[in-house]
N, C-alpha and C. Protein backbone atom coordinates (compact mmCIF):
# COMPACT_ATOMS: atom_id res chain seq x y z
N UNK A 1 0.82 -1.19 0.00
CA UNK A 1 0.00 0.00 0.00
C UNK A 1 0.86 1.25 0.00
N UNK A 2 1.72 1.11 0.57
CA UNK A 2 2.93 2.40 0.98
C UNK A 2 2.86 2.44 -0.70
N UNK A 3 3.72 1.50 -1.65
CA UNK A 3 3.93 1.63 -2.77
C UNK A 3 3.19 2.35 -3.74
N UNK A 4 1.68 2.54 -3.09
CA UNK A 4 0.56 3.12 -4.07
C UNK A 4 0.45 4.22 -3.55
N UNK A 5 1.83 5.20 -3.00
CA UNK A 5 1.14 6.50 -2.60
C UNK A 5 2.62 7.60 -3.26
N UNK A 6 1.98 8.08 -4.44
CA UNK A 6 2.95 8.76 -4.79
C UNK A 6 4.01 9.86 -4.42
N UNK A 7 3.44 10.58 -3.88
CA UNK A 7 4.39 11.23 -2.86
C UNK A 7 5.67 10.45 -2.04
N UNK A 8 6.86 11.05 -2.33
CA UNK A 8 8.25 10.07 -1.35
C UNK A 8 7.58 11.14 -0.20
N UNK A 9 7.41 12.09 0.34
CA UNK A 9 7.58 12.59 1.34
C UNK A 9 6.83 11.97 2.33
N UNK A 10 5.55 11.67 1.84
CA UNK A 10 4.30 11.13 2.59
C UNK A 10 4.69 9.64 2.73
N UNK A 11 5.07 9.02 2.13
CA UNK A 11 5.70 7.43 2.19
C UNK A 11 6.73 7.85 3.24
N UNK A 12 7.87 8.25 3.20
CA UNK A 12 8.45 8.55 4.20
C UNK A 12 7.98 8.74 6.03
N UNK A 13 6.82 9.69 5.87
CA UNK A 13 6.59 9.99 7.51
C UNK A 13 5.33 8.89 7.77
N UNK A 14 4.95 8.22 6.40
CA UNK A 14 4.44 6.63 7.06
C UNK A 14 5.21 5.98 7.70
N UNK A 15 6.19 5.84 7.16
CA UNK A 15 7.47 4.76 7.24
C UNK A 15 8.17 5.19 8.90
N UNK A 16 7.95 6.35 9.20
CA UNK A 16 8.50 7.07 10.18
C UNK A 16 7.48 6.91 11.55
N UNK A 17 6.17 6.88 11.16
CA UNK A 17 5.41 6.16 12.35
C UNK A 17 5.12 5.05 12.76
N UNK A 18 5.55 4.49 11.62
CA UNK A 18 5.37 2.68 11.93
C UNK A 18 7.07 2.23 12.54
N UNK A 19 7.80 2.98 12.24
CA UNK A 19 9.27 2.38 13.32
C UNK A 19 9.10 2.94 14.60
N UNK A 20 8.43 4.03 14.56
CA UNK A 20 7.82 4.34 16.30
C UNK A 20 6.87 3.55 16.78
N UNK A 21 6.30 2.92 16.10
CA UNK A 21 5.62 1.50 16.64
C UNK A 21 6.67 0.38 17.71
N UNK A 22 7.19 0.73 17.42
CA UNK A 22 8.64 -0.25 17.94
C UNK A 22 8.50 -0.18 19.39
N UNK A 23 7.92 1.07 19.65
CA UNK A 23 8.12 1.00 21.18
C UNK A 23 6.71 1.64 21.75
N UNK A 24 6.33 0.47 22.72
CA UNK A 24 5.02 1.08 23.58
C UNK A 24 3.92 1.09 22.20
N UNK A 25 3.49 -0.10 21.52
CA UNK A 25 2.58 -0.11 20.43
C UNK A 25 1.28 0.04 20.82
N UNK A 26 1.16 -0.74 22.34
CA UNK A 26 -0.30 -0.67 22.86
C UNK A 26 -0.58 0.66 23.25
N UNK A 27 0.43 1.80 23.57
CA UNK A 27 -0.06 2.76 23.87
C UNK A 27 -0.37 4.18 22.74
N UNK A 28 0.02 3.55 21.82
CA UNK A 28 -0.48 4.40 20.82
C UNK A 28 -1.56 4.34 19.71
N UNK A 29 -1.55 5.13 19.14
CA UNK A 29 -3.28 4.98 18.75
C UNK A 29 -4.37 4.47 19.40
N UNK A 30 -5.28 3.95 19.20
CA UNK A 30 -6.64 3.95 19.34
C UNK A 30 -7.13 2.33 18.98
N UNK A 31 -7.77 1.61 19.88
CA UNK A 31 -8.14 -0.13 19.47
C UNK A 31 -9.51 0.38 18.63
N UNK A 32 -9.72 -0.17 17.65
CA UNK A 32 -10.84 -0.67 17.31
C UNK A 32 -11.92 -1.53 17.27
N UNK A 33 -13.34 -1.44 16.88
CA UNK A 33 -14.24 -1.96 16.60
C UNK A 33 -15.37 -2.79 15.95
N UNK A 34 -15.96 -3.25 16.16
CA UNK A 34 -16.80 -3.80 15.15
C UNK A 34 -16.13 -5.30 14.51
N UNK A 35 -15.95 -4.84 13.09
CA UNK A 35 -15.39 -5.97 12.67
C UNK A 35 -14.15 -5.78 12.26
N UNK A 36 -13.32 -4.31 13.16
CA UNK A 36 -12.13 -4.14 12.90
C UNK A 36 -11.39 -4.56 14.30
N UNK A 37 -12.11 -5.05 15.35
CA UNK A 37 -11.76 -5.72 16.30
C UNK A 37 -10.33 -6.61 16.56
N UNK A 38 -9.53 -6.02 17.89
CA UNK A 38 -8.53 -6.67 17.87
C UNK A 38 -7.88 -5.78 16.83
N UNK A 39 -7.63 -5.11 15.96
CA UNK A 39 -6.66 -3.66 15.28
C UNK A 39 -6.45 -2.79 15.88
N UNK A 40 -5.70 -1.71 15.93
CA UNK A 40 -5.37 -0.77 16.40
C UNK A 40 -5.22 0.14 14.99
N UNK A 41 -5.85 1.55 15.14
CA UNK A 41 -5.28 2.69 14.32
C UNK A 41 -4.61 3.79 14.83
N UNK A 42 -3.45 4.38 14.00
CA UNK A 42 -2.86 5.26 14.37
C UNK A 42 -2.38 6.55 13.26
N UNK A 43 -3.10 7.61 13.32
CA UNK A 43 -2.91 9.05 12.48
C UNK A 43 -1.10 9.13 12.13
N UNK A 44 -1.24 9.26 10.50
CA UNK A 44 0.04 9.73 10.43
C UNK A 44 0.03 10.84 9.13
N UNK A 45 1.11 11.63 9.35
CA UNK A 45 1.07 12.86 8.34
C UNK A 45 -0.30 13.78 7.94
N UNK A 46 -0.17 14.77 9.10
CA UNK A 46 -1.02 15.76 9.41
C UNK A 46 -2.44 14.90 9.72
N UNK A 47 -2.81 14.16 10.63
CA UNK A 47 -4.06 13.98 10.74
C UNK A 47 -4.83 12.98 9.22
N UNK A 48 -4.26 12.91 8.36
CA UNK A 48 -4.89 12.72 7.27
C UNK A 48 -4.98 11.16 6.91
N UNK A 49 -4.00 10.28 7.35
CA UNK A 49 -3.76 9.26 6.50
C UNK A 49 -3.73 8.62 8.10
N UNK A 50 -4.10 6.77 8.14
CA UNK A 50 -4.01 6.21 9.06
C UNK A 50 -3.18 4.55 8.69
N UNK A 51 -2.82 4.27 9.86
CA UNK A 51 -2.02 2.97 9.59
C UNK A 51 -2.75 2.03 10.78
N UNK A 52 -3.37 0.93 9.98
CA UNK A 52 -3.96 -0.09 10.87
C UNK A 52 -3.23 -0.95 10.91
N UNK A 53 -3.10 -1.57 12.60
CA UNK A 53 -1.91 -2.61 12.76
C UNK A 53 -2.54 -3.73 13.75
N UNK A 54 -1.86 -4.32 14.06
CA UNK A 54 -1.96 -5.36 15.01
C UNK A 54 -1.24 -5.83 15.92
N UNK A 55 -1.03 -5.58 17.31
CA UNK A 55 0.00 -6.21 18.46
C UNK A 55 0.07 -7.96 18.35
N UNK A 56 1.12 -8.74 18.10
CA UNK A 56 0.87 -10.17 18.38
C UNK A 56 1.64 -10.39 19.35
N UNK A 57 1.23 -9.98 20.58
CA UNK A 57 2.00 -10.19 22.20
C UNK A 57 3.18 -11.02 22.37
N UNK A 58 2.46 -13.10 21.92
CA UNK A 58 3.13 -13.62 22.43
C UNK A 58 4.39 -13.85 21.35
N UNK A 59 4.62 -13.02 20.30
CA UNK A 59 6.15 -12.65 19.35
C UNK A 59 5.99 -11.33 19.24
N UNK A 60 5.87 -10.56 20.09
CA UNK A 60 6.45 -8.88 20.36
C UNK A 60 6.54 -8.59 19.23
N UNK A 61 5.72 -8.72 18.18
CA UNK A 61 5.18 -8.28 17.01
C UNK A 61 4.21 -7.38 17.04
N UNK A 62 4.34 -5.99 16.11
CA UNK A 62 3.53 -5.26 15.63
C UNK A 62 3.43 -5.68 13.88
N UNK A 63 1.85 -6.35 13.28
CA UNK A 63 1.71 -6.45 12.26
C UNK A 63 0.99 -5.42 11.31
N UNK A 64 1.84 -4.85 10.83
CA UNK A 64 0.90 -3.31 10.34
C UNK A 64 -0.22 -3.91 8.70
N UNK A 65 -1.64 -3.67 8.91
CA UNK A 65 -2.14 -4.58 8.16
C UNK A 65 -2.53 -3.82 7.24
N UNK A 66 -2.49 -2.05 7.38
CA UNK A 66 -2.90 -1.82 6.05
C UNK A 66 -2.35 0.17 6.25
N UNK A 67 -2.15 0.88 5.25
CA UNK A 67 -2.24 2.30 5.69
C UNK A 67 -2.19 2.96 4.53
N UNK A 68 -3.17 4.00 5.11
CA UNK A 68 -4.01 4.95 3.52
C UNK A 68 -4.86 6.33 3.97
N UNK A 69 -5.38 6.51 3.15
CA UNK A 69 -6.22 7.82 3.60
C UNK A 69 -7.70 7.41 4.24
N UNK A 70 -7.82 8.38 5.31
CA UNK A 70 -8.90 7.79 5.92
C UNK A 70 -10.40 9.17 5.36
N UNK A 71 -11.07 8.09 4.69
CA UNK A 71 -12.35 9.16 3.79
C UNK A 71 -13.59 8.34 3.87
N UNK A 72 -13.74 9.19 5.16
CA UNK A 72 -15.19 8.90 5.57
C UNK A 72 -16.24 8.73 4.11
N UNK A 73 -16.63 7.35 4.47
CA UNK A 73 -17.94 7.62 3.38
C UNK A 73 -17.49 7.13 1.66
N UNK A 74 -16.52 6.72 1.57
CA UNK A 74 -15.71 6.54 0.66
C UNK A 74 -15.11 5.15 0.08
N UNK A 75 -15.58 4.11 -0.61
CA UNK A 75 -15.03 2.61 -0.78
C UNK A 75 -13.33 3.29 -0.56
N UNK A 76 -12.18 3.54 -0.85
CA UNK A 76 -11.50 3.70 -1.08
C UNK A 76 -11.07 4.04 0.64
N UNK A 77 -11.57 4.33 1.29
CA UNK A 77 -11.36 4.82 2.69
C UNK A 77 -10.62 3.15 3.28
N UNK A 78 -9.35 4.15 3.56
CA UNK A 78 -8.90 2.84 4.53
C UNK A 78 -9.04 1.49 5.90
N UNK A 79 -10.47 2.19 6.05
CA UNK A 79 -10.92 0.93 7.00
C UNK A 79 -11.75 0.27 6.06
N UNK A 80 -12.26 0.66 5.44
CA UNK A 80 -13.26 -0.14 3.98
C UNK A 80 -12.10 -1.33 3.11
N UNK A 81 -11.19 -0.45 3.28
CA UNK A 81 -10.15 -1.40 2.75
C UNK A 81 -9.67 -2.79 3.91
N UNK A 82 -9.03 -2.30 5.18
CA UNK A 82 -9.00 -3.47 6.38
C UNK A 82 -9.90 -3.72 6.52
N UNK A 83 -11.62 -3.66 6.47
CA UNK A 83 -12.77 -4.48 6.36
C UNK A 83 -12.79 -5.52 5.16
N UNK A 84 -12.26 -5.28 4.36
CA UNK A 84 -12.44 -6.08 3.11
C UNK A 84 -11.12 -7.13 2.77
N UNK A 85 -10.04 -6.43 3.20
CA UNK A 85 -9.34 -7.63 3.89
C UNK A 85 -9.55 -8.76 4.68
N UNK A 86 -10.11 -8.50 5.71
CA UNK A 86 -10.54 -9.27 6.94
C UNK A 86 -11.53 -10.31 6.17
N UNK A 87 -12.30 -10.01 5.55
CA UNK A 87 -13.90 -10.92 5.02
C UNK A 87 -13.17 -11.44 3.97
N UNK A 88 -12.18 -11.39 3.39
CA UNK A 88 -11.22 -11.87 2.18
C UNK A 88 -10.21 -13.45 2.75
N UNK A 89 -10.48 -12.70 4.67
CA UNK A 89 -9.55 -13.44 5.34
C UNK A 89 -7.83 -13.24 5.05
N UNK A 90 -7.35 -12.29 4.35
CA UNK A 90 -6.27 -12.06 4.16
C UNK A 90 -5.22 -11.45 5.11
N UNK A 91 -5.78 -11.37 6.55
CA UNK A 91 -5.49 -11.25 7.91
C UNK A 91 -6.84 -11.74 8.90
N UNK A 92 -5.93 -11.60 10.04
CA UNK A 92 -6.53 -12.46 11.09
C UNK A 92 -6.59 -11.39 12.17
């Protein structure tokens, strides 16, 4: 997904919040709901774009499962996208 975002700058300060994942993952961002349950999201580059991930505790893994622009109301909106993953089963 990183790959589908033309901007290097904006790929960059993705890339830059997900290695701050590295430390204290549970305490950042926000758990989710519904049938995004068990994910975590976290805002990167100005509020605009989000990166959905996943803690896997027992291998001190953060699995980052998807990150894009978040547009309310929008197929293209990045939880529409980790929803459609999930029902694809292409994460767990």
């Amino acid at each position: 997904m990183l790959q589908n975002i033309p901007d290097t700058r904006i790929r960059k300060k993705i890339a830059e919040t997900i290695d701050r994942l590295s430390e204290a993952p549970d305490k950042q961002g926000k758990q989710l709901v519904a049938e995004l349950s068990g994910l975590r999201s976290i805002r990167a580059v100005g509020q605009r774009y989000r990166i959905i991930y996943k803690i896997i505790k027992d291998e001190v893994v953060v699995a980052v499962i998807a990150a894009g622009i978040r547009k309310d109301g929008d197929r293209g909106d990045i939880y529409q996208l980790a929803k459609k993953l999930i029902r694809l089963r292409l994460i767990e």
